[in-house]
PDB file of N, CA and C in Angstrom:
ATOM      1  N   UNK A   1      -0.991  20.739 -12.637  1.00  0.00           N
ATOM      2  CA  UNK A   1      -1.924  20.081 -11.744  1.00  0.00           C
ATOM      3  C   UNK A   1      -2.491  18.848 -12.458  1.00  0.00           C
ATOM      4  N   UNK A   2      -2.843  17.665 -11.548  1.00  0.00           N
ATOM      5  CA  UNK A   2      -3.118  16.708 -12.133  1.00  0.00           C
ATOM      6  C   UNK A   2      -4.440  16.088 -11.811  1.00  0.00           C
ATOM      7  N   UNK A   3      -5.357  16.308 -12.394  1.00  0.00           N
ATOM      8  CA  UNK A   3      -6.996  15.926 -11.848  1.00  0.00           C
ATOM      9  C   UNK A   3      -7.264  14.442 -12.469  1.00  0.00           C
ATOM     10  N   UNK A   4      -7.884  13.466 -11.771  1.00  0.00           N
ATOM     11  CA  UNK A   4      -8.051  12.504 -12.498  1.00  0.00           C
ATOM     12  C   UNK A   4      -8.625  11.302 -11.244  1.00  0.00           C
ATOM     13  N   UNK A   5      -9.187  10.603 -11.931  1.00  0.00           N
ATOM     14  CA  UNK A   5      -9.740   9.352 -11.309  1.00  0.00           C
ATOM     15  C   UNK A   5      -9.136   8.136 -11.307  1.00  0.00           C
ATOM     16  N   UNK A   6      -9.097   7.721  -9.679  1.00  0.00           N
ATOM     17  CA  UNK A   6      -8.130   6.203  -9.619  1.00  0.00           C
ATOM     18  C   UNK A   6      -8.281   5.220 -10.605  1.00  0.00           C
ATOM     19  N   UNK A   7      -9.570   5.047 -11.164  1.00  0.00           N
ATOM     20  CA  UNK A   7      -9.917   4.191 -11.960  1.00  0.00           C
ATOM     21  C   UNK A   7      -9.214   4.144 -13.420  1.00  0.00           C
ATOM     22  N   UNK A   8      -8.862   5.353 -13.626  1.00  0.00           N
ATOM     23  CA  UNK A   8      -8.130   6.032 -14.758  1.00  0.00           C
ATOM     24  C   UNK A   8      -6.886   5.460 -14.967  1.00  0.00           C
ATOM     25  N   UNK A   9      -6.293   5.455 -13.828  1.00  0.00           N
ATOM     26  CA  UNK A   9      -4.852   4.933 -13.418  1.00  0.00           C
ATOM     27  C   UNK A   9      -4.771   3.242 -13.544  1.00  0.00           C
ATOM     28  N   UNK A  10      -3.199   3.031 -14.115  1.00  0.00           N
ATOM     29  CA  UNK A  10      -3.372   1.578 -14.678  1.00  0.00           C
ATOM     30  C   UNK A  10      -2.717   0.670 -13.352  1.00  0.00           C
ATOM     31  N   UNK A  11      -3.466  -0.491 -12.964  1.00  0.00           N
ATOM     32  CA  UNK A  11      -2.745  -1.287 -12.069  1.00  0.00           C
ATOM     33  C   UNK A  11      -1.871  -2.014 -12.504  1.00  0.00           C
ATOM     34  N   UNK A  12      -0.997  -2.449 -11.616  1.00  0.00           N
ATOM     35  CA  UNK A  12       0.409  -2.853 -11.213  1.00  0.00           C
ATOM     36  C   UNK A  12       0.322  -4.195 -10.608  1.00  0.00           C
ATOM     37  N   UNK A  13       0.364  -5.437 -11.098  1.00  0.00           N
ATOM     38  CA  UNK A  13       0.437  -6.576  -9.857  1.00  0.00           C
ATOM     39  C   UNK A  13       1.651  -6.437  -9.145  1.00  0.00           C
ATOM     40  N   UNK A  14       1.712  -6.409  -7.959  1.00  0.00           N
ATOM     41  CA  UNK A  14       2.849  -6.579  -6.784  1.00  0.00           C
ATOM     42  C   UNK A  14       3.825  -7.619  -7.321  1.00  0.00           C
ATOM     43  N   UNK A  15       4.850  -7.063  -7.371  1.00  0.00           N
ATOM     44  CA  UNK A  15       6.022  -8.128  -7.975  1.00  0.00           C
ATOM     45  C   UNK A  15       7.193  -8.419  -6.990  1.00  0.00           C
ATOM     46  N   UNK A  16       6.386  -8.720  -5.475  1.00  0.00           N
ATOM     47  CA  UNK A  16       8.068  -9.138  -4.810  1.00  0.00           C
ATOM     48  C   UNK A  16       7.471 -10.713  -3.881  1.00  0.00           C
ATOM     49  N   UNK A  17       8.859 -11.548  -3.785  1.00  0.00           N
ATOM     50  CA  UNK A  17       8.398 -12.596  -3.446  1.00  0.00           C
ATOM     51  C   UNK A  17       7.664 -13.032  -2.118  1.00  0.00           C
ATOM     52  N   UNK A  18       6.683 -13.696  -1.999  1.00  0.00           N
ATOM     53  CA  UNK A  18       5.866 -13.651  -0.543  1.00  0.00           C
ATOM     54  C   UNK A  18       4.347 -13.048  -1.237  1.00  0.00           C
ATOM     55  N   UNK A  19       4.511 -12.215  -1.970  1.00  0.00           N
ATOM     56  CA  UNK A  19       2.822 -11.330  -2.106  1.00  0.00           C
ATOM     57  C   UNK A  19       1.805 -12.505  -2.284  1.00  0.00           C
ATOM     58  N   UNK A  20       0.439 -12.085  -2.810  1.00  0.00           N
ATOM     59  CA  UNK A  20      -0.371 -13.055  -2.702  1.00  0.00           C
ATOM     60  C   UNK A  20      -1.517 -11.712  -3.678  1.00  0.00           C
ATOM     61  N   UNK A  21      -2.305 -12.198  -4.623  1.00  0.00           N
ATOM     62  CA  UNK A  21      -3.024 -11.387  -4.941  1.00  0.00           C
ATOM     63  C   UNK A  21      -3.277  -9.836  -4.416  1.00  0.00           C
ATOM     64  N   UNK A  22      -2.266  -8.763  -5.263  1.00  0.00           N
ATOM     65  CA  UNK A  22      -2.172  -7.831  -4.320  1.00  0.00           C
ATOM     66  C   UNK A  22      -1.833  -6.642  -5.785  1.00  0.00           C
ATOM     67  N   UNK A  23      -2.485  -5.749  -5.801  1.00  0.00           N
ATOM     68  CA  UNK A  23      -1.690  -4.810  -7.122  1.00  0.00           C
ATOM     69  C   UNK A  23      -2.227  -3.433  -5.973  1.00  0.00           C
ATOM     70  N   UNK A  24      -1.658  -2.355  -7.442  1.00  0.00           N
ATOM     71  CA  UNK A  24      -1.315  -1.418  -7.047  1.00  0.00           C
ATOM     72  C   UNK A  24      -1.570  -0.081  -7.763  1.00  0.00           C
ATOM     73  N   UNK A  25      -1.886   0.853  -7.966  1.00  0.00           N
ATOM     74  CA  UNK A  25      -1.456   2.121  -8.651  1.00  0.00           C
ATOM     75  C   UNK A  25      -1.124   3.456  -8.239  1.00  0.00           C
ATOM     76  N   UNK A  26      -0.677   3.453  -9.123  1.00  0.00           N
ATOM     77  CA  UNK A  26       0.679   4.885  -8.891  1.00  0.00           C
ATOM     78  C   UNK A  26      -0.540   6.745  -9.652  1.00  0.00           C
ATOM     79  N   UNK A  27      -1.088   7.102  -8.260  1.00  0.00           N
ATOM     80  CA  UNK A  27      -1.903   7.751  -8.614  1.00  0.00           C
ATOM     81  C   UNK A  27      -1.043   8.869  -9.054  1.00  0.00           C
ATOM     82  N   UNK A  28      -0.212   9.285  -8.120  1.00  0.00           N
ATOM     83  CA  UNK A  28       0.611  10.701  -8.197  1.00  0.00           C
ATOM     84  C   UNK A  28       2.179  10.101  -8.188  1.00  0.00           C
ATOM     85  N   UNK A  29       2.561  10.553  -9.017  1.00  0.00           N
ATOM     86  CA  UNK A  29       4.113  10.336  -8.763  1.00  0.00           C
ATOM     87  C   UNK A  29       5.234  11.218  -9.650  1.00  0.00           C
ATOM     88  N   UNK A  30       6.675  11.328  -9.566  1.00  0.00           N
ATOM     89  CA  UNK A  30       7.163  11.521 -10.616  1.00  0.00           C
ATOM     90  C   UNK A  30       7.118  11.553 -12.177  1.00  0.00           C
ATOM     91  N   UNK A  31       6.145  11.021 -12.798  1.00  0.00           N
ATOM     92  CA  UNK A  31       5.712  10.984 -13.797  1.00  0.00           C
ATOM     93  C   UNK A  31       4.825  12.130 -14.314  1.00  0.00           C
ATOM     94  N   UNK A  32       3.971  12.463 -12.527  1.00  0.00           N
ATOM     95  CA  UNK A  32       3.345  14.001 -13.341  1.00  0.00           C
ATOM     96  C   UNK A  32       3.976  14.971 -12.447  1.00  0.00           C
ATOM     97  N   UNK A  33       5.226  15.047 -12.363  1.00  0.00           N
ATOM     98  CA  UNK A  33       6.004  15.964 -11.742  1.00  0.00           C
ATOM     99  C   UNK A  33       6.016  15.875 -10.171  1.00  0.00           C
ATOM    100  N   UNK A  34       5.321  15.088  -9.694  1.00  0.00           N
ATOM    101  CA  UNK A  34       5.569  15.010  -8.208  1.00  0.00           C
ATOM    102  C   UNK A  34       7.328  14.859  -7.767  1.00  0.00           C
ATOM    103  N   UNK A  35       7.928  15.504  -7.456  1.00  0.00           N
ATOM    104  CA  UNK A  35       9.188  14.884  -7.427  1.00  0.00           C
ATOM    105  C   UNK A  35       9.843  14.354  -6.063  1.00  0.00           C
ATOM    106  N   UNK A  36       9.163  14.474  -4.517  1.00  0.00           N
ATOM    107  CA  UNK A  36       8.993  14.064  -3.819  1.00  0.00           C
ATOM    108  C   UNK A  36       8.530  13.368  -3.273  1.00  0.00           C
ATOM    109  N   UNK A  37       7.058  13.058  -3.365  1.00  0.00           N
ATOM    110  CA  UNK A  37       6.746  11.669  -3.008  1.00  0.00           C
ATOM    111  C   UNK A  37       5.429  11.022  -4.069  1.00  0.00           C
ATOM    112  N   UNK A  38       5.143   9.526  -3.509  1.00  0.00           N
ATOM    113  CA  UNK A  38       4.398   8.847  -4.405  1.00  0.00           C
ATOM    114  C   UNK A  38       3.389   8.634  -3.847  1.00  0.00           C
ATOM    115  N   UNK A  39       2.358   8.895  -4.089  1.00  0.00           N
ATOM    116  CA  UNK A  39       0.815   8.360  -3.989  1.00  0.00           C
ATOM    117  C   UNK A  39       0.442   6.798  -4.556  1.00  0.00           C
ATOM    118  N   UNK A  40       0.254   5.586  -4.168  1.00  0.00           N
ATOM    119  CA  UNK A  40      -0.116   4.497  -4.756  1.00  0.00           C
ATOM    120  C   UNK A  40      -1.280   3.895  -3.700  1.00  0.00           C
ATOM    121  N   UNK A  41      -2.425   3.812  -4.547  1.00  0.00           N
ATOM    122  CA  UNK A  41      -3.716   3.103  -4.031  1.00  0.00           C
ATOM    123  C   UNK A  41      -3.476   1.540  -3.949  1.00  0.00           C
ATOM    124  N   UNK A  42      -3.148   0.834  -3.435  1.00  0.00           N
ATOM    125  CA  UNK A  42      -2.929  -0.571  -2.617  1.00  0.00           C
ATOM    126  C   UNK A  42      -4.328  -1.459  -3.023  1.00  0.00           C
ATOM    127  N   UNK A  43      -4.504  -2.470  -3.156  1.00  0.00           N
ATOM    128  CA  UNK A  43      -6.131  -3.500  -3.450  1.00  0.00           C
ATOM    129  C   UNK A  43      -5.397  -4.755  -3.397  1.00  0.00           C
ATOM    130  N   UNK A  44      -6.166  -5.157  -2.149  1.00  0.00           N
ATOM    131  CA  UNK A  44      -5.128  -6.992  -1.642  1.00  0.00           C
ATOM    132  C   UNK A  44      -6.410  -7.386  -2.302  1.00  0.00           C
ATOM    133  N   UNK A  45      -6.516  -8.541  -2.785  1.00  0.00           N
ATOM    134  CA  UNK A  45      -8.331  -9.342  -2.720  1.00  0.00           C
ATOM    135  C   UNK A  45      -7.924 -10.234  -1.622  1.00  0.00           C
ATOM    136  N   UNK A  46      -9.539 -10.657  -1.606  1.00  0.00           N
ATOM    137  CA  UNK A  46      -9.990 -11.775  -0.413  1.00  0.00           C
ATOM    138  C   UNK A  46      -8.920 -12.889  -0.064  1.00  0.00           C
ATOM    139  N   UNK A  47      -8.023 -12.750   0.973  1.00  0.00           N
ATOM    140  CA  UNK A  47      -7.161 -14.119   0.913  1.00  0.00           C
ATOM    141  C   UNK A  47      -5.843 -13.705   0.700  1.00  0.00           C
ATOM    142  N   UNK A  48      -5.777 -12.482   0.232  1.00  0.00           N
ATOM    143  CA  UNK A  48      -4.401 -11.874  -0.264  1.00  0.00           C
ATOM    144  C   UNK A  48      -3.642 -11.427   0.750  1.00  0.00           C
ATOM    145  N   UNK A  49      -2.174 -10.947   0.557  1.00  0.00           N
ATOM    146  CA  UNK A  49      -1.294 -10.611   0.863  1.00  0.00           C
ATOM    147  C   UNK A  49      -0.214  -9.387   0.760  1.00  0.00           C
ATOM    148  N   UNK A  50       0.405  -9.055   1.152  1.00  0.00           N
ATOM    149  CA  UNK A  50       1.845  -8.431   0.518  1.00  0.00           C
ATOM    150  C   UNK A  50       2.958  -8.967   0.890  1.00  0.00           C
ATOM    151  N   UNK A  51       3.808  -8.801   0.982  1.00  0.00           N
ATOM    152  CA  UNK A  51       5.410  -9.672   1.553  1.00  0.00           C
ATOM    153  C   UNK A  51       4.809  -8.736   2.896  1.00  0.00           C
ATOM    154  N   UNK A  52       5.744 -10.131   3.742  1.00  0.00           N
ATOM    155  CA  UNK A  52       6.719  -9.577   4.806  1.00  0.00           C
ATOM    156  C   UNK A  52       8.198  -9.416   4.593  1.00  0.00           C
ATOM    157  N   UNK A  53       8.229  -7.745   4.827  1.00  0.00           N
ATOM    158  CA  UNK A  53       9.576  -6.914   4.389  1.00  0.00           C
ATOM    159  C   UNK A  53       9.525  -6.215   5.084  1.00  0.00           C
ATOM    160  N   UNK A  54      10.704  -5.290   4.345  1.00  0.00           N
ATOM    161  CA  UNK A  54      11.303  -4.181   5.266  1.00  0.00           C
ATOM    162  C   UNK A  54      11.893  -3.208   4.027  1.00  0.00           C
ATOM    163  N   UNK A  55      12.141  -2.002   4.389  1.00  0.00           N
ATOM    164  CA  UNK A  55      12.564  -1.038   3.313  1.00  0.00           C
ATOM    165  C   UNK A  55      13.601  -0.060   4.224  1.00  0.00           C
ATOM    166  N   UNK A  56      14.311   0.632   3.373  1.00  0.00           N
ATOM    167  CA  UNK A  56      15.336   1.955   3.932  1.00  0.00           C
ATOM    168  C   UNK A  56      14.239   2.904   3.924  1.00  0.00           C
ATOM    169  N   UNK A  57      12.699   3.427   3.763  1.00  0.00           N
ATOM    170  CA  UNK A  57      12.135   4.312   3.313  1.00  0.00           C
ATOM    171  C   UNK A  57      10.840   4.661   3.956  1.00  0.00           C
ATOM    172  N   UNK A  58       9.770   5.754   4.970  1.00  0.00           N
ATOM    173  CA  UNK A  58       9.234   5.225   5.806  1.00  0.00           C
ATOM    174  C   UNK A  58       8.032   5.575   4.693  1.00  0.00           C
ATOM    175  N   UNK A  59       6.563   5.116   5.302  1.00  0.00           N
ATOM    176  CA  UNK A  59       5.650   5.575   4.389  1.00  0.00           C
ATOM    177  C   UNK A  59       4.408   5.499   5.324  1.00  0.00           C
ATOM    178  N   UNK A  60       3.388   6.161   4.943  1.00  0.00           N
ATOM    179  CA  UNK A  60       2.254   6.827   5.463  1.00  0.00           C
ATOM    180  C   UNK A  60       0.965   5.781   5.149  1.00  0.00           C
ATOM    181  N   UNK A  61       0.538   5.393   5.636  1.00  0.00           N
ATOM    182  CA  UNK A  61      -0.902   4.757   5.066  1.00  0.00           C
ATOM    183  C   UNK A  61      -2.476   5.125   5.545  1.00  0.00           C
ATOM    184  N   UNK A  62      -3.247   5.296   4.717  1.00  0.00           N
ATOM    185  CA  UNK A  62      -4.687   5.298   4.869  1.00  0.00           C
ATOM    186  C   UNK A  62      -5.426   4.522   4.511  1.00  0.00           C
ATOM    187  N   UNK A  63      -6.133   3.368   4.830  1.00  0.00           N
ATOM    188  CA  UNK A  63      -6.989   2.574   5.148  1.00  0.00           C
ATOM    189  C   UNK A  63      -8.139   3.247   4.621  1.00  0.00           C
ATOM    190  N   UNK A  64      -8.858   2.916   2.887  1.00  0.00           N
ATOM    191  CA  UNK A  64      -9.656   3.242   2.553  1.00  0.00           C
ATOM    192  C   UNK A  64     -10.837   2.691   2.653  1.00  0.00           C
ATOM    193  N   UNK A  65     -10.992   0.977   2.126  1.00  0.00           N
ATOM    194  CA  UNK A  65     -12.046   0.062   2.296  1.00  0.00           C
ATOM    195  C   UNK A  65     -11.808  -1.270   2.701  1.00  0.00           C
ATOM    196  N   UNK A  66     -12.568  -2.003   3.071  1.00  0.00           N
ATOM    197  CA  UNK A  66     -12.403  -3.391   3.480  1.00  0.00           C
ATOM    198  C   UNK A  66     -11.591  -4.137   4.778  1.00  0.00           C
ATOM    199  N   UNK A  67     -11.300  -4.680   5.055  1.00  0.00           N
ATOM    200  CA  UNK A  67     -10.930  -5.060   6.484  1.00  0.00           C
ATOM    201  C   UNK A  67      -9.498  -5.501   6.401  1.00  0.00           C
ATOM    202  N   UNK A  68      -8.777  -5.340   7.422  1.00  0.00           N
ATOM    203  CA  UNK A  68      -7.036  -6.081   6.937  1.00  0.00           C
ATOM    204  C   UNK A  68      -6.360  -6.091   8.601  1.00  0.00           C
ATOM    205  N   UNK A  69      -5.213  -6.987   8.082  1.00  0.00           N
ATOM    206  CA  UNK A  69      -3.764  -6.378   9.328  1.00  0.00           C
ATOM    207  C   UNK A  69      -2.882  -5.836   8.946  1.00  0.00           C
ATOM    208  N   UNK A  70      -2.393  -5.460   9.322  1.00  0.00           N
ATOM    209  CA  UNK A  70      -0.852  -5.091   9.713  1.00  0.00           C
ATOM    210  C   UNK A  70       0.263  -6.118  10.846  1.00  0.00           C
ATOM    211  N   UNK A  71       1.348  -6.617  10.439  1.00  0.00           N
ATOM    212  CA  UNK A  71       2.026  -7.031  10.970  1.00  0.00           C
ATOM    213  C   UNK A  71       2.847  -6.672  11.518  1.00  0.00           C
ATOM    214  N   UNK A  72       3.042  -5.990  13.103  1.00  0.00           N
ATOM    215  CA  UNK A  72       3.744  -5.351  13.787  1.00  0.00           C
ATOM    216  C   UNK A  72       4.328  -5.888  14.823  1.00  0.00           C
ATOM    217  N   UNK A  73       5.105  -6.173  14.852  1.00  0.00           N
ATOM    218  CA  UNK A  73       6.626  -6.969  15.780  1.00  0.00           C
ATOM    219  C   UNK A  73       6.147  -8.030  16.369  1.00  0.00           C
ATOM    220  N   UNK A  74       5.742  -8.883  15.162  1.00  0.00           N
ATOM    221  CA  UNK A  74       5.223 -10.437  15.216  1.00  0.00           C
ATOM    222  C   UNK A  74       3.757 -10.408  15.752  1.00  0.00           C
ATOM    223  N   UNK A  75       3.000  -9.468  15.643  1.00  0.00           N
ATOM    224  CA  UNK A  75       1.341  -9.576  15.935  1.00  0.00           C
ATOM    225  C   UNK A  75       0.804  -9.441  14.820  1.00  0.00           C
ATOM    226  N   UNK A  76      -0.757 -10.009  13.811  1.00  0.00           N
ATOM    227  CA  UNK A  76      -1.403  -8.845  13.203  1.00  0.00           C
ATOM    228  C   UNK A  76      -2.447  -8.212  13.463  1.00  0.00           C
ATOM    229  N   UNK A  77      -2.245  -7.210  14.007  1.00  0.00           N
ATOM    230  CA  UNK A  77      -2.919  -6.078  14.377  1.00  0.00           C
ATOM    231  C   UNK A  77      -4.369  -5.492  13.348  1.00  0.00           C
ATOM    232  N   UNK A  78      -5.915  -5.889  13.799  1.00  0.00           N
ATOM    233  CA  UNK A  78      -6.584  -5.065  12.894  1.00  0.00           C
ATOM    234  C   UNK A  78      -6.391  -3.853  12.334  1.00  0.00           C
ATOM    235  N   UNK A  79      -6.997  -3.785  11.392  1.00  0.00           N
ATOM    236  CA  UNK A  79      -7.120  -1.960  10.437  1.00  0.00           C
ATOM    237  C   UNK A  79      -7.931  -2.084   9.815  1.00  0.00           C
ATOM    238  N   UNK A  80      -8.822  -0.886   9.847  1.00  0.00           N
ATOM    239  CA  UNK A  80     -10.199  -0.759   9.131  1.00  0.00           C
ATOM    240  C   UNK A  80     -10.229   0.889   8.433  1.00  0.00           C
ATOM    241  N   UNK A  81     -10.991   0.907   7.831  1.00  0.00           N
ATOM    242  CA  UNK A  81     -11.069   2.360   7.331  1.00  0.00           C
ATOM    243  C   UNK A  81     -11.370   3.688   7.955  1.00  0.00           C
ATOM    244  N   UNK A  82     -10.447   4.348   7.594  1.00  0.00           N
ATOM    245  CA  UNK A  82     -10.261   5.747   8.392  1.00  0.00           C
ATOM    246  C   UNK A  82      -8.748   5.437   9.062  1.00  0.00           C
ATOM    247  N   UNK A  83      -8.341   4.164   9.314  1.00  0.00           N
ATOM    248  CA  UNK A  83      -7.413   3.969  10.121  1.00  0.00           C
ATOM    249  C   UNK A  83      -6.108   4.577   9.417  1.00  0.00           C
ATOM    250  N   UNK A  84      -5.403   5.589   9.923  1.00  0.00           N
ATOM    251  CA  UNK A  84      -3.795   5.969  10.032  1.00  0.00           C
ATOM    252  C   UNK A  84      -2.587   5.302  10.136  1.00  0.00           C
ATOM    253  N   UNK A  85      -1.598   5.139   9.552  1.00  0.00           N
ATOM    254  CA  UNK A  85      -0.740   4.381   9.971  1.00  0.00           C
ATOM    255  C   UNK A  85       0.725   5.262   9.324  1.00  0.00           C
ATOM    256  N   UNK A  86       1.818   5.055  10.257  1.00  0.00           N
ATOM    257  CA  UNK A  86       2.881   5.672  10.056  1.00  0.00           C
ATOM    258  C   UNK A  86       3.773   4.827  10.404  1.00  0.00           C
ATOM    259  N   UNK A  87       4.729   4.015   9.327  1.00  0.00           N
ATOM    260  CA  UNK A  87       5.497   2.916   9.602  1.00  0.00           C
ATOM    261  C   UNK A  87       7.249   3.245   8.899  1.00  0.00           C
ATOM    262  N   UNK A  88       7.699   3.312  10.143  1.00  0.00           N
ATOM    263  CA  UNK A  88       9.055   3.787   9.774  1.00  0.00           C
ATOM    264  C   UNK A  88      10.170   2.898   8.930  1.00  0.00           C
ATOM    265  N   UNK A  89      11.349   3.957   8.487  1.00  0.00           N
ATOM    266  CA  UNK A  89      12.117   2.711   7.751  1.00  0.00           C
ATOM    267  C   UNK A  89      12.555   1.662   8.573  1.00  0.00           C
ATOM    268  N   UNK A  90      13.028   0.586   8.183  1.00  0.00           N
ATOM    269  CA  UNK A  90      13.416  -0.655   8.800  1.00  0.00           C
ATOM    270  C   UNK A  90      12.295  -1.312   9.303  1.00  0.00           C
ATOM    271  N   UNK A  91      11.097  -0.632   9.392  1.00  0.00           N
ATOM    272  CA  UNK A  91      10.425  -1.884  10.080  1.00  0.00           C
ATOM    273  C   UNK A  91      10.038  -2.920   9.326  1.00  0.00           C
ATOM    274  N   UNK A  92       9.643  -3.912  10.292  1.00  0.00           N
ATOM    275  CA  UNK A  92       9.223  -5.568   9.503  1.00  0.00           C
ATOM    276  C   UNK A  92       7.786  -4.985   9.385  1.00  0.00           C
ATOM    277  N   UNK A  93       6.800  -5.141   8.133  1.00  0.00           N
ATOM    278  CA  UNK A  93       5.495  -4.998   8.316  1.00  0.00           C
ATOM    279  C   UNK A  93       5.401  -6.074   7.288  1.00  0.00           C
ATOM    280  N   UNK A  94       3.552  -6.293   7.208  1.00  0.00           N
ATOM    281  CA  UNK A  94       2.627  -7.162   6.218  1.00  0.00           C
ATOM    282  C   UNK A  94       1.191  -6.682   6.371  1.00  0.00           C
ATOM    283  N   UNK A  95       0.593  -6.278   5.333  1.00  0.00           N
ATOM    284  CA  UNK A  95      -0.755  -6.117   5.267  1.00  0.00           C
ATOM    285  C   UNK A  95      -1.357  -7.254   4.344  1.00  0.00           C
ATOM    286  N   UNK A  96      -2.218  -7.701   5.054  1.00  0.00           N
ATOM    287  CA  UNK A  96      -3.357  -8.448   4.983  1.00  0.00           C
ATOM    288  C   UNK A  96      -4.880  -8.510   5.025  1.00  0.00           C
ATOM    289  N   UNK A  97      -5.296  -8.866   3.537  1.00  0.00           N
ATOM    290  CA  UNK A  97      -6.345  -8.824   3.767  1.00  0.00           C
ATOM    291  C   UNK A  97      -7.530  -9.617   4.874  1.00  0.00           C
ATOM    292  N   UNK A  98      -8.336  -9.004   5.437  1.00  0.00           N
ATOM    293  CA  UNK A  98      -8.927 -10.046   6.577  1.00  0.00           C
ATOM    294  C   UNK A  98     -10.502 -10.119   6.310  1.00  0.00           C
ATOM    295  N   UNK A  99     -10.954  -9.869   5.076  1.00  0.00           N
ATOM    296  CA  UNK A  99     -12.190  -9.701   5.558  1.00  0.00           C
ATOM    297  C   UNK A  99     -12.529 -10.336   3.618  1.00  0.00           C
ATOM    298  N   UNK A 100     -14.309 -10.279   3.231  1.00  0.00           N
ATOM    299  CA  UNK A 100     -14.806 -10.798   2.155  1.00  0.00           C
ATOM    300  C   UNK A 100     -14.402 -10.000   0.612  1.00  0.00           C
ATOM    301  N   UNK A 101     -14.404  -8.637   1.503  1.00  0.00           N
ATOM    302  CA  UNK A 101     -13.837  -7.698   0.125  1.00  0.00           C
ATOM    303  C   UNK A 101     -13.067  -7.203  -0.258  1.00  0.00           C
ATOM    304  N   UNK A 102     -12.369  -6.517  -0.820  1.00  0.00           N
ATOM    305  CA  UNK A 102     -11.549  -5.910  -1.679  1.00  0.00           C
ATOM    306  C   UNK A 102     -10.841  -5.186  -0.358  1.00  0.00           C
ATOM    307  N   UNK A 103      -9.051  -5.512   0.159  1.00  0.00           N
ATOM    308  CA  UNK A 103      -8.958  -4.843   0.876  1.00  0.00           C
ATOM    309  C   UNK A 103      -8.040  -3.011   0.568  1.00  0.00           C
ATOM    310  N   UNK A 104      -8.463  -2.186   0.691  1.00  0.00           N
ATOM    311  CA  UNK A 104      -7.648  -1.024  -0.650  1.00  0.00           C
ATOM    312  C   UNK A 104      -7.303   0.047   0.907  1.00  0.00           C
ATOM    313  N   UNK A 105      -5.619   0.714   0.293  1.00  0.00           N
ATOM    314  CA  UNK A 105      -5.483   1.679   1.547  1.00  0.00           C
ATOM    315  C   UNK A 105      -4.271   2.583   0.301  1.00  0.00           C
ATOM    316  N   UNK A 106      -4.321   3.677   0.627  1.00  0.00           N
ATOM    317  CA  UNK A 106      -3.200   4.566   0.208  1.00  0.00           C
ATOM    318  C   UNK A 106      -1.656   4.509   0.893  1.00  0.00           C
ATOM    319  N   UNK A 107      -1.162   4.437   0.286  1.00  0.00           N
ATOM    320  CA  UNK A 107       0.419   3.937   0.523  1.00  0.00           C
ATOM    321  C   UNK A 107       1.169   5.087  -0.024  1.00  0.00           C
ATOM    322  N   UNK A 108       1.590   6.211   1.064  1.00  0.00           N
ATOM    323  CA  UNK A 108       2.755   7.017   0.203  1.00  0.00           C
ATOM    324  C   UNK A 108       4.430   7.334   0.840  1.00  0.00           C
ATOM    325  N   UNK A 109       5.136   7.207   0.288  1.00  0.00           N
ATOM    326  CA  UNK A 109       6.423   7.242   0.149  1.00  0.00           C
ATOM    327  C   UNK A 109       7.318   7.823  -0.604  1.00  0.00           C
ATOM    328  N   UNK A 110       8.619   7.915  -0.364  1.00  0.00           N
ATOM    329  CA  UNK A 110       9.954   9.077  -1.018  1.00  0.00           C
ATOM    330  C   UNK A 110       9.337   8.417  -2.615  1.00  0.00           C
ATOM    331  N   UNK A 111       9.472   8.816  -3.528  1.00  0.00           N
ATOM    332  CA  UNK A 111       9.125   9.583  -4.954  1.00  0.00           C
ATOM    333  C   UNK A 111      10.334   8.087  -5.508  1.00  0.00           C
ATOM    334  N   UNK A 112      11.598   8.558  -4.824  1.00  0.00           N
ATOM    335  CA  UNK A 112      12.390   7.738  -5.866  1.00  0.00           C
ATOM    336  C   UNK A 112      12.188   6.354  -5.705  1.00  0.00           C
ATOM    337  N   UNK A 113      11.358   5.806  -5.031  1.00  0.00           N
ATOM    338  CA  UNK A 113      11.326   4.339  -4.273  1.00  0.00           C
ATOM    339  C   UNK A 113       9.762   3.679  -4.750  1.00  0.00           C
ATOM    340  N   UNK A 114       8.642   4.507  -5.693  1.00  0.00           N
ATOM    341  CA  UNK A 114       7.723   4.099  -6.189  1.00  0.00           C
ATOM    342  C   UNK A 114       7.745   2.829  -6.761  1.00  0.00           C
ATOM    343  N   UNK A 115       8.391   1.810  -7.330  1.00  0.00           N
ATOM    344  CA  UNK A 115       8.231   0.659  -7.398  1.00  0.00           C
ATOM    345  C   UNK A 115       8.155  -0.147  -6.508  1.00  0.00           C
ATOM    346  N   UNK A 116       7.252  -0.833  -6.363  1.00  0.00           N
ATOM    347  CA  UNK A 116       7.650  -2.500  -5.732  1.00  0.00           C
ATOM    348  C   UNK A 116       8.455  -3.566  -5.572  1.00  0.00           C
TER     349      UNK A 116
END
């Protein structure tokens, strides 16, 4: 079992082309035996970005703090905290930060696909 605080965990700047001030950490993953899927806490700052992409791999999101979009079949769609999201493989998405603070959401996905 693995107890521990996000803060604990080391961030990751987003390394694919398109991002914009955007990191990451890998709370749960293969590393402490998760061997199915990955837990990574998401933090765009003010102004930031992620690519617009697409993956073979679907993934789950929770919307922890701060204000953002989502880019869904050429709209961006608000998301605020508490908000759910379930985005299948192939789709085109982009989260964006939209608001003054720190925008942060949980991002989890297949285990073997934890990098960026």
């Amino acid at each position: 079992m693995k107890i521990t605080s996000v803060s604990r965990v080391p961030a990751e700047k987003v390394e694919m082309d398109g991002v914009k001030d955007c990191q990451y950490r890998v709370a749960v993953g293969p590393k402490d035996g998760a061997p199915h899927f990955a837990m990574r806490i998401f933090e765009v700052a003010p102004g930031g970005h992620t690519p617009l992409h697409r993956h073979p791999y679907e993934h789950e999101i929770y919307v922890l703090a701060g204000a953002g979009t989502v880019w869904r079949d050429g709209n961006e769609v608000p998301i605020q905290p508490g908000d759910v999201l379930y985005i299948p493989a192939d789709e085109m998405h982009q989260f964006k930060n939209a608001g003054a603070d720190v925008f942060q959401f949980i991002c989890l996905i297949p285990a073997q696909f934890q990098k960026c």
